[in-house]
Protein backbone atom coordinates (compact mmCIF):
# COMPACT_ATOMS: atom_id res chain seq x y z
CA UNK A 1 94.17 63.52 26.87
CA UNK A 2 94.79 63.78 30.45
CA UNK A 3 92.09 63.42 32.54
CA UNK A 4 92.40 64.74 36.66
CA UNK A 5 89.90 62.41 39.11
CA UNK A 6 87.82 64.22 40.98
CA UNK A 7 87.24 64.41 44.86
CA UNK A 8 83.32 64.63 44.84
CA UNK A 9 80.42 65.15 42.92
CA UNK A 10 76.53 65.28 42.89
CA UNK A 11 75.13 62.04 41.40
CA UNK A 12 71.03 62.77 40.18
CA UNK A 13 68.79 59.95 40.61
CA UNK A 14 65.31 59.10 42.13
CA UNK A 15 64.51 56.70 44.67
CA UNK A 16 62.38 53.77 46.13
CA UNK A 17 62.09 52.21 48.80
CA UNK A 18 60.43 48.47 48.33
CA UNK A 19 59.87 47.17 52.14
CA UNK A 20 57.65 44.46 53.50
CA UNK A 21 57.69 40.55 54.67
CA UNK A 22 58.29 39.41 51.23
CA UNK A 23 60.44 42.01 49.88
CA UNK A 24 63.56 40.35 49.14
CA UNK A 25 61.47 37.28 47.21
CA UNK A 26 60.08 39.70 45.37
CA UNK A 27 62.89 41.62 44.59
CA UNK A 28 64.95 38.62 43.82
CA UNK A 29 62.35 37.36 40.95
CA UNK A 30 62.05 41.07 39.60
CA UNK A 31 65.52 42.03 38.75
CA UNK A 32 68.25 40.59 36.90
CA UNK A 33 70.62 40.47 39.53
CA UNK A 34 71.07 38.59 42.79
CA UNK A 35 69.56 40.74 46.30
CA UNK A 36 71.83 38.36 47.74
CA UNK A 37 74.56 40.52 46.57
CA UNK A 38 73.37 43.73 47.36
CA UNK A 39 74.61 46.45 47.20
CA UNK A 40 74.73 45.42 43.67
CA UNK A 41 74.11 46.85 40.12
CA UNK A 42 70.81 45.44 38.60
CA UNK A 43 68.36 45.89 35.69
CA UNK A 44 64.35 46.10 35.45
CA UNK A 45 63.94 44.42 32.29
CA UNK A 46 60.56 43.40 30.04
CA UNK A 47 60.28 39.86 29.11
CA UNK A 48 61.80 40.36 25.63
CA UNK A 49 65.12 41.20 27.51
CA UNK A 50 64.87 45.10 27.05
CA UNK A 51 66.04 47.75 29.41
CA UNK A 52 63.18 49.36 31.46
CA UNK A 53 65.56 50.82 34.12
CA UNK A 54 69.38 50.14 35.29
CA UNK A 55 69.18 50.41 39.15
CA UNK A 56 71.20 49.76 42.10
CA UNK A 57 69.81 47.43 45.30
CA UNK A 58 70.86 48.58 48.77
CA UNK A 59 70.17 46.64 51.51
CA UNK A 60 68.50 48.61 54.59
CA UNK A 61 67.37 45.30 56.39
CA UNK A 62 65.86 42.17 56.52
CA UNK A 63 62.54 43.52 55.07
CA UNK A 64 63.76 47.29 53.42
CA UNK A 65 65.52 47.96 50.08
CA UNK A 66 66.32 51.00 48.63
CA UNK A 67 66.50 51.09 44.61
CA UNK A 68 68.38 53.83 43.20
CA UNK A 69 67.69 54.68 39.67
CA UNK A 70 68.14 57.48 36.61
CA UNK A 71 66.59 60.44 37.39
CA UNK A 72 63.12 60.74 34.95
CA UNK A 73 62.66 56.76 36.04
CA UNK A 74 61.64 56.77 39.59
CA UNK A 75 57.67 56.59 38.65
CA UNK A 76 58.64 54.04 35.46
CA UNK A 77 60.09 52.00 38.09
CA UNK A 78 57.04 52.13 40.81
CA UNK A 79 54.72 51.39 37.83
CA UNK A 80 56.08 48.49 36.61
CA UNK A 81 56.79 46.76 39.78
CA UNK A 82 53.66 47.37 41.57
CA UNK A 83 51.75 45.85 38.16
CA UNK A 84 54.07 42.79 38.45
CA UNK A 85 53.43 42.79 42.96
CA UNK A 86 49.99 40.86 42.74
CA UNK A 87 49.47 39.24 45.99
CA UNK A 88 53.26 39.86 47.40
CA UNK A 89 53.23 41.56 51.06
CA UNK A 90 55.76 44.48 49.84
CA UNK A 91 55.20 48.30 49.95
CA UNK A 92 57.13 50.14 46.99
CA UNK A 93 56.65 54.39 47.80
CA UNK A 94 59.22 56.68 46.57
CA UNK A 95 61.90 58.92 48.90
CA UNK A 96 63.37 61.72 49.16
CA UNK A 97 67.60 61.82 49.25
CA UNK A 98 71.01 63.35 47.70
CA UNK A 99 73.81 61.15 46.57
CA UNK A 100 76.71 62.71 46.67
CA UNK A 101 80.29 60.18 44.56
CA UNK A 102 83.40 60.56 46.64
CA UNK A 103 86.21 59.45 44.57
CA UNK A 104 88.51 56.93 46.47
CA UNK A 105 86.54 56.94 49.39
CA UNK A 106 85.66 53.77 51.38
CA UNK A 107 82.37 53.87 53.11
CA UNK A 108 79.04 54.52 50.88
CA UNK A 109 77.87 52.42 48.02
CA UNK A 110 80.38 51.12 45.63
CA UNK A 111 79.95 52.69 41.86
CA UNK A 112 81.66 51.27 39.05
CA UNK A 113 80.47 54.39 36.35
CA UNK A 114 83.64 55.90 36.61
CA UNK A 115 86.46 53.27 35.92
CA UNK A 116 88.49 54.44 39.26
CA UNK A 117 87.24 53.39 42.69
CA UNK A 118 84.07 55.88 43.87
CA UNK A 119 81.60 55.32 46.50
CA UNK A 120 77.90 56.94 46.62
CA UNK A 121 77.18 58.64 49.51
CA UNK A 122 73.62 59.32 50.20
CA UNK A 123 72.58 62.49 52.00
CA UNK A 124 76.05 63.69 53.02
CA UNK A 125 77.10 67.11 52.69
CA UNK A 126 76.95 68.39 48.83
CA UNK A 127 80.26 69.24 47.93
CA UNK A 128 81.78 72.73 48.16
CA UNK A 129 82.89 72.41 44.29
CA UNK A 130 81.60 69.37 42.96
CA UNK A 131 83.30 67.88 39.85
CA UNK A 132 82.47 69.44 36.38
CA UNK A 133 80.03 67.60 34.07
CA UNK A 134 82.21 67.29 31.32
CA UNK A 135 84.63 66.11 33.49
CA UNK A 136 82.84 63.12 34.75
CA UNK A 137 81.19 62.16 31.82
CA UNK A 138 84.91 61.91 30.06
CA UNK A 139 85.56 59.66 32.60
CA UNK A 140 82.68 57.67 32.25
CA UNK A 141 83.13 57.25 28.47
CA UNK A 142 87.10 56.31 29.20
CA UNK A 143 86.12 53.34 31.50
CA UNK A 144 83.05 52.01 28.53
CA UNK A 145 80.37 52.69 31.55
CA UNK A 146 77.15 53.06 29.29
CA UNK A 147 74.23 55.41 30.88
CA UNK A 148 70.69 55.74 30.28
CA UNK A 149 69.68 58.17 28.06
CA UNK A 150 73.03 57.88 25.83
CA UNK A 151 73.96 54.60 25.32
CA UNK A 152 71.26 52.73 27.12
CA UNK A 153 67.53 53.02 26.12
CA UNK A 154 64.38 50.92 25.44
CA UNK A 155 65.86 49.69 22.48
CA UNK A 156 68.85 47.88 23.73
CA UNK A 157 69.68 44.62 25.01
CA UNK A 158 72.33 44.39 28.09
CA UNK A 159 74.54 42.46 26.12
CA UNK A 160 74.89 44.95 23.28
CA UNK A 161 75.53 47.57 26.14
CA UNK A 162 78.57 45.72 28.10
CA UNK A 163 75.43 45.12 30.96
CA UNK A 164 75.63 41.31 31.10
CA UNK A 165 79.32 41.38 32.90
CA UNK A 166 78.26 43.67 35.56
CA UNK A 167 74.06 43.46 36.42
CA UNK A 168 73.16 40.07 35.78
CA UNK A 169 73.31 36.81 37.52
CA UNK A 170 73.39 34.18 35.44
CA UNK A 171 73.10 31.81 38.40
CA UNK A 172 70.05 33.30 40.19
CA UNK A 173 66.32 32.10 39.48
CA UNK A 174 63.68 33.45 37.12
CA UNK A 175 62.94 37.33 36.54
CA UNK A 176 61.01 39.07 33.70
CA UNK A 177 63.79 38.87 30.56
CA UNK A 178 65.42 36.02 31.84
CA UNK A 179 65.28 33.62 29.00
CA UNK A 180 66.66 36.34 26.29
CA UNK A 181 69.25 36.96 28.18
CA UNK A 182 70.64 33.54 28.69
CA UNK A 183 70.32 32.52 25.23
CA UNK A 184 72.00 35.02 23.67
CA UNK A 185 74.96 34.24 26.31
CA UNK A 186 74.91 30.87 26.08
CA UNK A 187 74.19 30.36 22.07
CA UNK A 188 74.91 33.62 20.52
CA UNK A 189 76.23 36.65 20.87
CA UNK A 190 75.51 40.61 20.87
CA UNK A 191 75.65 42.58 17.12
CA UNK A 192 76.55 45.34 18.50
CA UNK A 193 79.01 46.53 21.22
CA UNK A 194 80.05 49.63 22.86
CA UNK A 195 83.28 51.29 20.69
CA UNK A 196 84.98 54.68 22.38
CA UNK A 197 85.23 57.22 19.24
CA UNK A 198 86.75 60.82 19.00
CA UNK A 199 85.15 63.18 16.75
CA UNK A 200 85.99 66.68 15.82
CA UNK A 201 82.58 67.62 16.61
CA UNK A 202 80.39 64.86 18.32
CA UNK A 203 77.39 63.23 16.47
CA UNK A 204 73.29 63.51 17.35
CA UNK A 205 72.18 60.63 19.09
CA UNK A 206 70.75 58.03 16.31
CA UNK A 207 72.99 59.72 13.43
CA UNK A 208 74.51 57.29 10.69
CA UNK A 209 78.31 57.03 11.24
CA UNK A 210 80.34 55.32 8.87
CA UNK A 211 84.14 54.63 8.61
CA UNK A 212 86.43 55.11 5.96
């Protein structure tokens, strides 16, 4: 199958900004990867290790993040970190803004969905023809980048989705789902895994498959 990379596309998500004195503490000991880092891939997890929300951490300044996450999650995400704020001096309100993936461009926020190099633009200029949906998503499925809503929900652990190697710190301090996560890295190991699979006619999400 030959697949032809794209110039630019519209990327949907929701945003929010989390700003204040102690916003990069707080950050740092809600999410499983380091702010340290950021721009970096990350995960809102619940203390049993599942998925509430893969997001991305941009740095704006010393006291101003912006969290991109999957569209249909911007309010999941508000809710569960302004339950979890108690006393921390942080304000976490949504905004409004466009991203717009350029495909081997060089300034924007790096994005690793797509298995070729792609930065994240926000607000820029929506492309003239942006990319075709089936297009993109081939390419996403190519380069094993899981998504939520397909192969990430509730119900999975990071590990099972390929999330470990690219949104968690193993070497950063305590956040929610912390201790799941590092024992099944350091003593065990995931029973499931993502697998790329052609079918004539592609299954329902939660259907049976079995191999013969």
């Amino acid at each position: 199958m030959q697949i032809v990379t794209p110039t630019a596309a519209l990327r949907s998500r929701e945003y929010l900004a989390v700003r204040g004195p102690e916003a990069k503490d707080f950050l740092q000991r809600m999410v499983s990867n380091d702010v340290e880092l950021a721009p970096c891939p990350a995960l809102l997890l619940t203390p049993k290790g599942r998925v509430i929300a893969p997001l991305v951490v941009v740095r704006r300044g010393d006291d101003d993040y912006l969290l991109l996450t999957e569209e249909g999650l911007g309010d999941v995400v508000r809710s569960a970190l302004t339950r979890a704020r108690f006393a921390a001096k942080v304000a976490i309100e949504p905004e409004e803004h466009t991203s717009v993936l350029v495909f081997g461009g060089e300034e924007g926020i790096p994005n690793e969905e797509y298995g070729v190099p792609v930065v994240e633009v926000l607000d820029a200029e929506p492309p003239a023809s942006p990319a075709d949906a089936d297009e993109l998503e081939r390419l996403r499925i190519l380069a094993r980048r899981p998504r939520w809503g397909r192969e990430i929900d509730d119900r999975i652990l990071p590990a099972e989705a390929g999330l470990t190697e690219t949104h968690v710190s193993f070497t950063k301090g305590c956040y929610p789902g912390q201790e799941p996560i590092a024992r099944l890295h350091y003593r065990g190991h995931a029973n499931r895994g993502l697998r790329v699979l052609q079918f004539a006619e592609p299954p329902e999400p939660d259907d049976e498959l079995a191999y013969q």
